[in-house]
N, C-alpha and C. Protein backbone atom coordinates (compact mmCIF):
# COMPACT_ATOMS: atom_id res chain seq x y z
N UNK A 1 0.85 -1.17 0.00
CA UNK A 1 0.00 0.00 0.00
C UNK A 1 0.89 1.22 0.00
N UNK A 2 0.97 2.07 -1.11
CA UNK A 2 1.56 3.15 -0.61
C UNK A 2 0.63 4.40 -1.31
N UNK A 3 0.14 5.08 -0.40
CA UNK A 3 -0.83 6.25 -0.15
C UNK A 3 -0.34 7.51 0.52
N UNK A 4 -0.95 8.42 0.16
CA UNK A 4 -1.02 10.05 1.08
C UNK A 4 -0.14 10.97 0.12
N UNK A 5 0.70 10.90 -1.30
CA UNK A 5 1.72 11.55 -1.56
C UNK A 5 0.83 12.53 -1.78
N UNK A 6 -0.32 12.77 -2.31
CA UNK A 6 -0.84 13.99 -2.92
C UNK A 6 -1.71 14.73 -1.59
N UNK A 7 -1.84 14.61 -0.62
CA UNK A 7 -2.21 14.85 0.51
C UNK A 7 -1.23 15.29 1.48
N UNK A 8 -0.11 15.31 0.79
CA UNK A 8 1.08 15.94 1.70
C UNK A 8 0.78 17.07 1.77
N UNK A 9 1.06 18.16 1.08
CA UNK A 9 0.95 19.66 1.29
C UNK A 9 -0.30 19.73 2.00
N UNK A 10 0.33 20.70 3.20
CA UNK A 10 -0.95 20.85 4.39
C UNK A 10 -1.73 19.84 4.63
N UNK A 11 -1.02 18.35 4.97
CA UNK A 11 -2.03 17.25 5.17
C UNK A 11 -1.83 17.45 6.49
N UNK A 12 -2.80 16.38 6.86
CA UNK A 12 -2.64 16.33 8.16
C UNK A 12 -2.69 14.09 8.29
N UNK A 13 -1.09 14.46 9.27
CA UNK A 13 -0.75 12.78 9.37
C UNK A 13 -1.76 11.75 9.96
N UNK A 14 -2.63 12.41 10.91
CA UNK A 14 -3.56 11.67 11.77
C UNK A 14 -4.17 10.84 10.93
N UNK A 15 -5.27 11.63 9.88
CA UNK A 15 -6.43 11.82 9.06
C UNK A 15 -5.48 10.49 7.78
N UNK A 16 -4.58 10.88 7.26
CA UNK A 16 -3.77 10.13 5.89
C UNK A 16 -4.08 9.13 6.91
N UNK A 17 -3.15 8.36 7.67
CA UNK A 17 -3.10 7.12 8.79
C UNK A 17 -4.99 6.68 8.59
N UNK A 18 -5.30 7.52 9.12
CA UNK A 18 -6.71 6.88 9.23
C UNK A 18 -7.24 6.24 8.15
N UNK A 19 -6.76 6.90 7.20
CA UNK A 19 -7.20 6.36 5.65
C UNK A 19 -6.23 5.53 5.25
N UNK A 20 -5.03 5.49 5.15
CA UNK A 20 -4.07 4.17 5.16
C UNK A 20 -4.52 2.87 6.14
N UNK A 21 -4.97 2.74 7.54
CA UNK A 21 -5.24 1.83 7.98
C UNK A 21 -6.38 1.25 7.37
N UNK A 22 -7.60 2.16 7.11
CA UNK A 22 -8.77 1.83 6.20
C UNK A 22 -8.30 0.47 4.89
N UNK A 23 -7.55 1.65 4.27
CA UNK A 23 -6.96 0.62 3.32
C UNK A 23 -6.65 -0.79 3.37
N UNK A 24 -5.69 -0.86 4.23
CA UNK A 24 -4.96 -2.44 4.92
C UNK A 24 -6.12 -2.87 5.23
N UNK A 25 -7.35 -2.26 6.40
CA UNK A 25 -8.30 -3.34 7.19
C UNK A 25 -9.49 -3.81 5.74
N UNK A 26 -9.58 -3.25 4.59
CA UNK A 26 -10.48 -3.66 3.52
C UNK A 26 -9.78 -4.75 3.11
N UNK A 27 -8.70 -4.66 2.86
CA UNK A 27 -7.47 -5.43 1.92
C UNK A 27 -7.72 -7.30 2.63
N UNK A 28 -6.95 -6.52 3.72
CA UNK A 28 -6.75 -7.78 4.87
C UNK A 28 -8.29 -8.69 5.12
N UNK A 29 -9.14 -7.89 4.98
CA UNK A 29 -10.72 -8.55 5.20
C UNK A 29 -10.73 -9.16 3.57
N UNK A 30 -10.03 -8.56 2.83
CA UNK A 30 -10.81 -9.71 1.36
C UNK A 30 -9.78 -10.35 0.89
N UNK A 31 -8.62 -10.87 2.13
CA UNK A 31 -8.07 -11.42 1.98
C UNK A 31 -6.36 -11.74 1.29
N UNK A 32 -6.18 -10.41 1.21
CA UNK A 32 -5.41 -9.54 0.19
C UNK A 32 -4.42 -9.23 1.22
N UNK A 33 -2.62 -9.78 1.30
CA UNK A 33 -1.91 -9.38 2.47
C UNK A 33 -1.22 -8.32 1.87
N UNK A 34 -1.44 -6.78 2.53
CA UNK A 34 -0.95 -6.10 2.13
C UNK A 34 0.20 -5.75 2.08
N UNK A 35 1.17 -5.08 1.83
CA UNK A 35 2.70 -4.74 2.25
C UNK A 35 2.88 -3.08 2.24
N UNK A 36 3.05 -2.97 3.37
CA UNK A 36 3.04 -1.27 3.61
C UNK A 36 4.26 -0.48 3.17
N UNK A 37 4.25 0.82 2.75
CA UNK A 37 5.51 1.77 1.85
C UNK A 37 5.26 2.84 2.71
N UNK A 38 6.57 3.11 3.12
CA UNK A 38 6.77 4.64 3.53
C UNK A 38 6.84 5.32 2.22
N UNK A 39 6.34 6.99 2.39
CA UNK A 39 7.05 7.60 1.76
C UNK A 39 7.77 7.88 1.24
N UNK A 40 8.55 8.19 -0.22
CA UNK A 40 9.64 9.03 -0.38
C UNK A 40 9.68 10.12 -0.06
N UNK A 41 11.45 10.53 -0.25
CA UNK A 41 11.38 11.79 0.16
C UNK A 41 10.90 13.11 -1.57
N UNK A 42 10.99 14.41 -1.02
CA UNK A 42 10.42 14.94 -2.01
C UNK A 42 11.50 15.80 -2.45
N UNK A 43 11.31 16.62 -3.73
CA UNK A 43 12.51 17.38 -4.32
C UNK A 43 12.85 18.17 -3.57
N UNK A 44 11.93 19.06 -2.59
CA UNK A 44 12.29 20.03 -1.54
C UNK A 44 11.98 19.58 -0.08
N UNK A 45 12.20 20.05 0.79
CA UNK A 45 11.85 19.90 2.18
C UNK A 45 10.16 20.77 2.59
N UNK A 46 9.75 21.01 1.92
CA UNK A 46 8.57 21.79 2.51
C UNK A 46 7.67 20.76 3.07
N UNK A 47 7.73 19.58 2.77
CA UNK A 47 6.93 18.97 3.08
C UNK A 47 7.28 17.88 4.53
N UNK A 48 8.68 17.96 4.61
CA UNK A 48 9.39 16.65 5.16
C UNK A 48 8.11 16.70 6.53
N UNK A 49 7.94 17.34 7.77
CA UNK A 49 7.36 17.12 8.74
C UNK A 49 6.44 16.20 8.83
N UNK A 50 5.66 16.52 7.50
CA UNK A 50 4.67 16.04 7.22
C UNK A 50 4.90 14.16 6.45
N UNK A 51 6.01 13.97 5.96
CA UNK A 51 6.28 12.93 5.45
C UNK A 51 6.60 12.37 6.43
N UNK A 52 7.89 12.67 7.26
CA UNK A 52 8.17 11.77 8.41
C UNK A 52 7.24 11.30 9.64
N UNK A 53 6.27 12.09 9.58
CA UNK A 53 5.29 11.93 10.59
C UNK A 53 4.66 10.82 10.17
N UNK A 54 4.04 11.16 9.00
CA UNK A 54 3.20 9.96 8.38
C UNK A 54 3.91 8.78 8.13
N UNK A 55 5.32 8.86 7.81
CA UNK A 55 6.37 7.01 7.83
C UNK A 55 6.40 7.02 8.85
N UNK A 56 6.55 7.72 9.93
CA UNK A 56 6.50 6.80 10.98
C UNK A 56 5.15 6.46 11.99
N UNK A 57 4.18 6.82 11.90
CA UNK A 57 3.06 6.63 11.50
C UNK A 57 2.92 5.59 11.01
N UNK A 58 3.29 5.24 9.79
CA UNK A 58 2.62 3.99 8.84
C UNK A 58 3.54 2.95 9.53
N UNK A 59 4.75 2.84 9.64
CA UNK A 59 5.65 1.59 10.23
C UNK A 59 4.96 1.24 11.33
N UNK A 60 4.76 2.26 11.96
CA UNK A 60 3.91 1.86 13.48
C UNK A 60 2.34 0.96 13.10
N UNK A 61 1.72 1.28 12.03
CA UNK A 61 0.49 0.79 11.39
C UNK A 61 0.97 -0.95 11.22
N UNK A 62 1.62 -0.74 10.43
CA UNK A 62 2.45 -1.92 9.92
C UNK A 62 2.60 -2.99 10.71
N UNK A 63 3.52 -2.35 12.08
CA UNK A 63 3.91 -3.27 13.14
C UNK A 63 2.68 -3.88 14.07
N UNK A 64 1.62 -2.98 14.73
CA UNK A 64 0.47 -3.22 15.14
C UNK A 64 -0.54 -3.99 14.55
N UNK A 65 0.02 -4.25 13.06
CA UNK A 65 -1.16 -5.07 12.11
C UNK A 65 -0.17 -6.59 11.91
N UNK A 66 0.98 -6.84 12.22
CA UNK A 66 1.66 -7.78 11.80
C UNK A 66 1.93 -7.71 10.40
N UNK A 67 1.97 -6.56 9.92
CA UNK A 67 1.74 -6.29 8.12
C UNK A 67 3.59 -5.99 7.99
N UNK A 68 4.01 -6.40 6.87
CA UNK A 68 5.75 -5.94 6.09
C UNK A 68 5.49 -4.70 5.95
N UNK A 69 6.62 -3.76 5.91
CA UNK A 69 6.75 -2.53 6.19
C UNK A 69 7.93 -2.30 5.01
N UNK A 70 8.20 -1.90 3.94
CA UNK A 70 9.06 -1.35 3.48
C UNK A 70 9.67 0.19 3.31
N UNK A 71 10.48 0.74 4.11
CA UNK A 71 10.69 1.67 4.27
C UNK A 71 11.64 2.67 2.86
N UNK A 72 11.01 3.09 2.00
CA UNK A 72 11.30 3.56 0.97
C UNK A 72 12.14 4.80 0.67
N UNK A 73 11.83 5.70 1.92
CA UNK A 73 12.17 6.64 1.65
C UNK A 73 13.83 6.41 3.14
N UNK A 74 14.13 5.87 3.57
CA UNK A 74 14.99 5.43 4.49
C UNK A 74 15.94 4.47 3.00
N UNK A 75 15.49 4.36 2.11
CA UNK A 75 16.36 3.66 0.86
C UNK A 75 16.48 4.32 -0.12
N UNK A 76 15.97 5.72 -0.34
CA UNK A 76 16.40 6.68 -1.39
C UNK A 76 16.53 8.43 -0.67
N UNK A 77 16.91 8.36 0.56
CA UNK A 77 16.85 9.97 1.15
C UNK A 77 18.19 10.15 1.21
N UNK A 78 18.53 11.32 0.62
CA UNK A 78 20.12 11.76 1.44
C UNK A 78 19.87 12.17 2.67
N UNK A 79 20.74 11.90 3.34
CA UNK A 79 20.47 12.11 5.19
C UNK A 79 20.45 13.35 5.68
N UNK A 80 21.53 14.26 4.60
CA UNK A 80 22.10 15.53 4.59
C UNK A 80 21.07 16.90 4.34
N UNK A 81 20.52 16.53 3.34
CA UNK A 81 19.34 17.26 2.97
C UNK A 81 17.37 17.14 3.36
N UNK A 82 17.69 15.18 3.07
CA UNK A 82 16.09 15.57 3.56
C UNK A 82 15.34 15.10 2.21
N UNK A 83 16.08 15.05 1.17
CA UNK A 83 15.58 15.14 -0.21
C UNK A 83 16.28 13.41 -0.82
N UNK A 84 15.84 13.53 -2.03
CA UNK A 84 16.65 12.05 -2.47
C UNK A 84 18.13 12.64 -2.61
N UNK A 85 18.21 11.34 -2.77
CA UNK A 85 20.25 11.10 -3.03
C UNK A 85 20.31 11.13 -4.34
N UNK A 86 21.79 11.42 -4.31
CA UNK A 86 22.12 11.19 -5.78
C UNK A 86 21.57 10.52 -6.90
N UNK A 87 20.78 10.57 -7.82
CA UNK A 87 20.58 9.60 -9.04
C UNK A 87 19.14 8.64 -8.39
N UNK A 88 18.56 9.63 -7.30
CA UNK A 88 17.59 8.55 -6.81
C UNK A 88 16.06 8.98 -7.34
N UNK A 89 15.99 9.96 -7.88
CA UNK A 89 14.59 10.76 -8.64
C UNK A 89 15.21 11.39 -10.25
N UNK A 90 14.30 11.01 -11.09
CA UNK A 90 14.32 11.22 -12.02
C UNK A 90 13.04 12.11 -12.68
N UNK A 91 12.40 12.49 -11.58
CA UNK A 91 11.11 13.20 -11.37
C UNK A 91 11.68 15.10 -11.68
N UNK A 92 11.92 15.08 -12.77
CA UNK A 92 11.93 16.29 -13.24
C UNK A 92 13.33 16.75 -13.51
């Protein structure tokens, strides 16, 4: 499942979560094992608060559901900035 990117600007993490767990508990009821995605990171930081809240947020979803957790943006963020790494977005 990976959800909320367009709900970042001025989202609010609670509300995304609420609707990400939605997701998993439909999935998981029709039988469907989901596998949960953090976020990437984005070209700028305006958003990061809001991203990291919600990955960690969702890992926590993840762990409480017994659901896989792939942490995406912990595999393409430079640490330095906040943003992807080198050669890791091709998004513009």
């Amino acid at each position: 499942v990976h959800a909320g990117t367009n709900d970042l600007a001025g989202g609010d993490p609670a509300a995304m979560l609420a609707t990400a767990a939605g997701i998993c508990d439909r999935l998981a009821a029709a039988g469907v094992a989901p596998i949960v995605t953090s976020l990437p990171p984005q070209a700028t930081t305006a958003n990061l608060p809001t991203v990291l809240a919600f990955n960690h947020g969702l890992a926590r979803l993840a762990g409480e559901r017994g659901l896989p957790f792939a942490d995406v943006f912990a595999a393409v963020v430079d640490p330095l900035t906040g943003t992807f790494a080198a050669g890791c977005n091709i998004d513009g």
